[in-house]
C-alpha atoms as a PDB file:
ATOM      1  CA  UNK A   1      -8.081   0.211  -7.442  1.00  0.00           C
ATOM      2  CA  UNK A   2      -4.466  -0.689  -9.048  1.00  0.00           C
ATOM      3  CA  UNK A   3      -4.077   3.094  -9.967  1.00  0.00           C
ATOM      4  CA  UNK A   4      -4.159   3.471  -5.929  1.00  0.00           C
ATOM      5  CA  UNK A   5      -2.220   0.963  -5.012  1.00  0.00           C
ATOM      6  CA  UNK A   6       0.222   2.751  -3.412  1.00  0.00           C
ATOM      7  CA  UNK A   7      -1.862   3.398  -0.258  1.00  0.00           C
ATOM      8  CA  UNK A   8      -1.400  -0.791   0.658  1.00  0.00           C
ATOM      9  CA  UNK A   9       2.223   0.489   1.989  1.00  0.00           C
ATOM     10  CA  UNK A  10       1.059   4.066   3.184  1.00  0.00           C
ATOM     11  CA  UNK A  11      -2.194   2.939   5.320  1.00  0.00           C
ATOM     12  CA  UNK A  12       0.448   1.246   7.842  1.00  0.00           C
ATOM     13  CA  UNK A  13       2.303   3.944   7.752  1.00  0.00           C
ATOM     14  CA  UNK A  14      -0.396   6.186   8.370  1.00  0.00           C
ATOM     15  CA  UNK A  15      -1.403   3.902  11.381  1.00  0.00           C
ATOM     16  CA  UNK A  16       2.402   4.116  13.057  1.00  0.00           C
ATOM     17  CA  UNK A  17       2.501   8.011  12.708  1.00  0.00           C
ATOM     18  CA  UNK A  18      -1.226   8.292  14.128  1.00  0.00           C
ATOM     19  CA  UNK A  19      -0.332   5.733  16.937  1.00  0.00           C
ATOM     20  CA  UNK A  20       2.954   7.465  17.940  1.00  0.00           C
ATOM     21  CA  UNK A  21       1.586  11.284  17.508  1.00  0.00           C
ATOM     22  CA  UNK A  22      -1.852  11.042  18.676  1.00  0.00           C
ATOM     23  CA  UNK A  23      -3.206   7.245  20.053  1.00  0.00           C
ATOM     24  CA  UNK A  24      -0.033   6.852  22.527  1.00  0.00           C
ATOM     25  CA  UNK A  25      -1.827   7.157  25.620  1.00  0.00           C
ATOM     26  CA  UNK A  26      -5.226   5.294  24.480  1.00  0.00           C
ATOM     27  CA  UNK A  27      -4.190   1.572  23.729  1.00  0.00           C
ATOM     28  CA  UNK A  28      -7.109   0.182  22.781  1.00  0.00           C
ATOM     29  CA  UNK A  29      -8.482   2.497  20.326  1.00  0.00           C
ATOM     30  CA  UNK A  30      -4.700   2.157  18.826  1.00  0.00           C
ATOM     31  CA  UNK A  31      -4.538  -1.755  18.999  1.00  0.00           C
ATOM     32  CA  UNK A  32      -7.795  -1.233  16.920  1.00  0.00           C
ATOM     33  CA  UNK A  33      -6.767   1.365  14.435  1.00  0.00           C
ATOM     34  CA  UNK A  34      -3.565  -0.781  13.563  1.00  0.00           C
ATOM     35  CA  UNK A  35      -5.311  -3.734  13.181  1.00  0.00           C
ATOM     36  CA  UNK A  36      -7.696  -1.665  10.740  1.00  0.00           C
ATOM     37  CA  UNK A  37      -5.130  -0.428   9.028  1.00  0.00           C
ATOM     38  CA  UNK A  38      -3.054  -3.486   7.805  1.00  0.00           C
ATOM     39  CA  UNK A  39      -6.844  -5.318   6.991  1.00  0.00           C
ATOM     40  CA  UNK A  40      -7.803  -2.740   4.995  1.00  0.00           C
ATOM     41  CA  UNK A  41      -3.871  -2.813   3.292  1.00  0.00           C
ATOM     42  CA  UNK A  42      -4.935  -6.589   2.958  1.00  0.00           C
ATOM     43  CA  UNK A  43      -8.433  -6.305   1.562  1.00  0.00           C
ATOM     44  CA  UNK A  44      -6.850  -3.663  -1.449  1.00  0.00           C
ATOM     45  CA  UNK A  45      -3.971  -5.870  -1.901  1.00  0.00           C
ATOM     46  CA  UNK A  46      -6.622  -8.816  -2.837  1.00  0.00           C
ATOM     47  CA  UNK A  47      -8.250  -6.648  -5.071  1.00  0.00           C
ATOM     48  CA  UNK A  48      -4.991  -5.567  -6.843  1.00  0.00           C
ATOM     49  CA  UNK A  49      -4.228  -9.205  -7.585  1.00  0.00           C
ATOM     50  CA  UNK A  50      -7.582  -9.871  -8.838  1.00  0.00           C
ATOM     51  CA  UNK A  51      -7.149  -6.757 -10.976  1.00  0.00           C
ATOM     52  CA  UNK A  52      -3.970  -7.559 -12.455  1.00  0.00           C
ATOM     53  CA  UNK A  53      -4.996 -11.750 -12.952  1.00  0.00           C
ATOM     54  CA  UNK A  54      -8.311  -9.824 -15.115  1.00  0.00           C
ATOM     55  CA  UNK A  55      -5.917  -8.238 -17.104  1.00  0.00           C
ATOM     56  CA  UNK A  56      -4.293 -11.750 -18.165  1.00  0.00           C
ATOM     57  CA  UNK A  57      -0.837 -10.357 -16.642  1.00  0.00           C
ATOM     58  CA  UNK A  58      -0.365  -7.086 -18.376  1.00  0.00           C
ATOM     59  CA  UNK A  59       1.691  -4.252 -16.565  1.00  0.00           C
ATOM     60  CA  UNK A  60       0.722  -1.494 -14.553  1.00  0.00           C
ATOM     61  CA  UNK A  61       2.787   1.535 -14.511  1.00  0.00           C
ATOM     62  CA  UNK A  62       2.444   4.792 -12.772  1.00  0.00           C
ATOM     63  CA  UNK A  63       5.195   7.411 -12.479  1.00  0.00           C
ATOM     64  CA  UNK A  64       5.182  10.826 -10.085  1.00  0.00           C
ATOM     65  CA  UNK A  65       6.780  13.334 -10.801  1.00  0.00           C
ATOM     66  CA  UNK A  66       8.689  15.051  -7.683  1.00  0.00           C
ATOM     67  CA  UNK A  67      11.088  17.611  -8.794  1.00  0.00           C
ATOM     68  CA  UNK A  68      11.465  19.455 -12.411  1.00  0.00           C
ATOM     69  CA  UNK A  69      14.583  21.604 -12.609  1.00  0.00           C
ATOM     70  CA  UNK A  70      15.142  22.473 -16.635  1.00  0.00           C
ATOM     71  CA  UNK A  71      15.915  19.386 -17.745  1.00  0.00           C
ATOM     72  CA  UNK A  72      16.343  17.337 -14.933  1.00  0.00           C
ATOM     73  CA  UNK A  73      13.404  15.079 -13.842  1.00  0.00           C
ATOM     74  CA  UNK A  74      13.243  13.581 -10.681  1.00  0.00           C
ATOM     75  CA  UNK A  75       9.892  10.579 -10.530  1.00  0.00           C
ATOM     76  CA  UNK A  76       8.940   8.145  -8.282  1.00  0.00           C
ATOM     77  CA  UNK A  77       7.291   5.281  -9.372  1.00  0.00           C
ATOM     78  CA  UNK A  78       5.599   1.728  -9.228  1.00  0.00           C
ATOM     79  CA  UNK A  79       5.364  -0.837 -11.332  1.00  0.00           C
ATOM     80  CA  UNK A  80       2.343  -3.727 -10.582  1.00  0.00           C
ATOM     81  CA  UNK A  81       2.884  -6.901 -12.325  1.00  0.00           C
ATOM     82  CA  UNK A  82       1.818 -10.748 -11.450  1.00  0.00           C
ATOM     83  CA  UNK A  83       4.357 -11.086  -8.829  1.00  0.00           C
ATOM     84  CA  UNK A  84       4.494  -7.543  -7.378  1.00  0.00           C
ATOM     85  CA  UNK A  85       0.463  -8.445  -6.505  1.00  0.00           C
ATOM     86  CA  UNK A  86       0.966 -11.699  -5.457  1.00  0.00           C
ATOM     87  CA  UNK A  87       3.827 -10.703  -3.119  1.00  0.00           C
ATOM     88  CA  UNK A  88       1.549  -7.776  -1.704  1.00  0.00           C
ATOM     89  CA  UNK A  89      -1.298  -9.891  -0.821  1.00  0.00           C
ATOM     90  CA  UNK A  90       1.569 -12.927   0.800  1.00  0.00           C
ATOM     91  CA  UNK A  91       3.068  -9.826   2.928  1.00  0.00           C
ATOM     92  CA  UNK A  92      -0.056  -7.963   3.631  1.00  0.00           C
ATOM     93  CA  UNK A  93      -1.401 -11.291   4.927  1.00  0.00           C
ATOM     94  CA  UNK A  94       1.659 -12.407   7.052  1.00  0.00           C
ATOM     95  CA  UNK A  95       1.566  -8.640   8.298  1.00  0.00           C
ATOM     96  CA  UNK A  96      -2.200  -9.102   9.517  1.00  0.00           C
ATOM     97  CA  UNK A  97      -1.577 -12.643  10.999  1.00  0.00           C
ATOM     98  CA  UNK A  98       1.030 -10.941  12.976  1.00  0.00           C
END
């Protein structure tokens, strides 16, 4: 799950676009997607943490590459330590209690 742990930021995103674009007009069914959303963010956040606590602390690092012109290299990427998890599950759990 910590290789896809960049989906704990895009599922809420994911929710506004589909809320603004398509579920604008139906409020319940997007009061329910939302709230679906940032869970689910929540629920993959607690199973980074326990993840990265299994692995007594050790790193996890991804890199994406984006653009590759000669020798320029343009990457995107995340890095998942202790605190990184323990700070997704605090905001991801604020962020549902909102």
């Amino acid at each position: 799950m910590t290789e896809h742990a960049y989906l704990i930021v895009l599922l809420p995103l994911l929710s506004f676009l589909m809320i603004v674009f398509a579920l604008c007009w139906k409020e319940q069914v997007s009061a329910l997607f939302s709230v679906s959303m940032i869970v689910t963010s929540l629920i993959m956040s607690i199973i980074v943490l326990i993840e990265t606590m299994s692995r007594h602390g050790d790193y996890y690092t991804a890199a994406f590459s984006i653009v590759e012109l000669g020798t320029f290299k343009l990457q995107l990427g995340m890095v998942i330590d202790p605190l990184t998890a323990m700070m997704l599950v605090v905001v991801t759990s604020i962020g549902s209690c909102v």
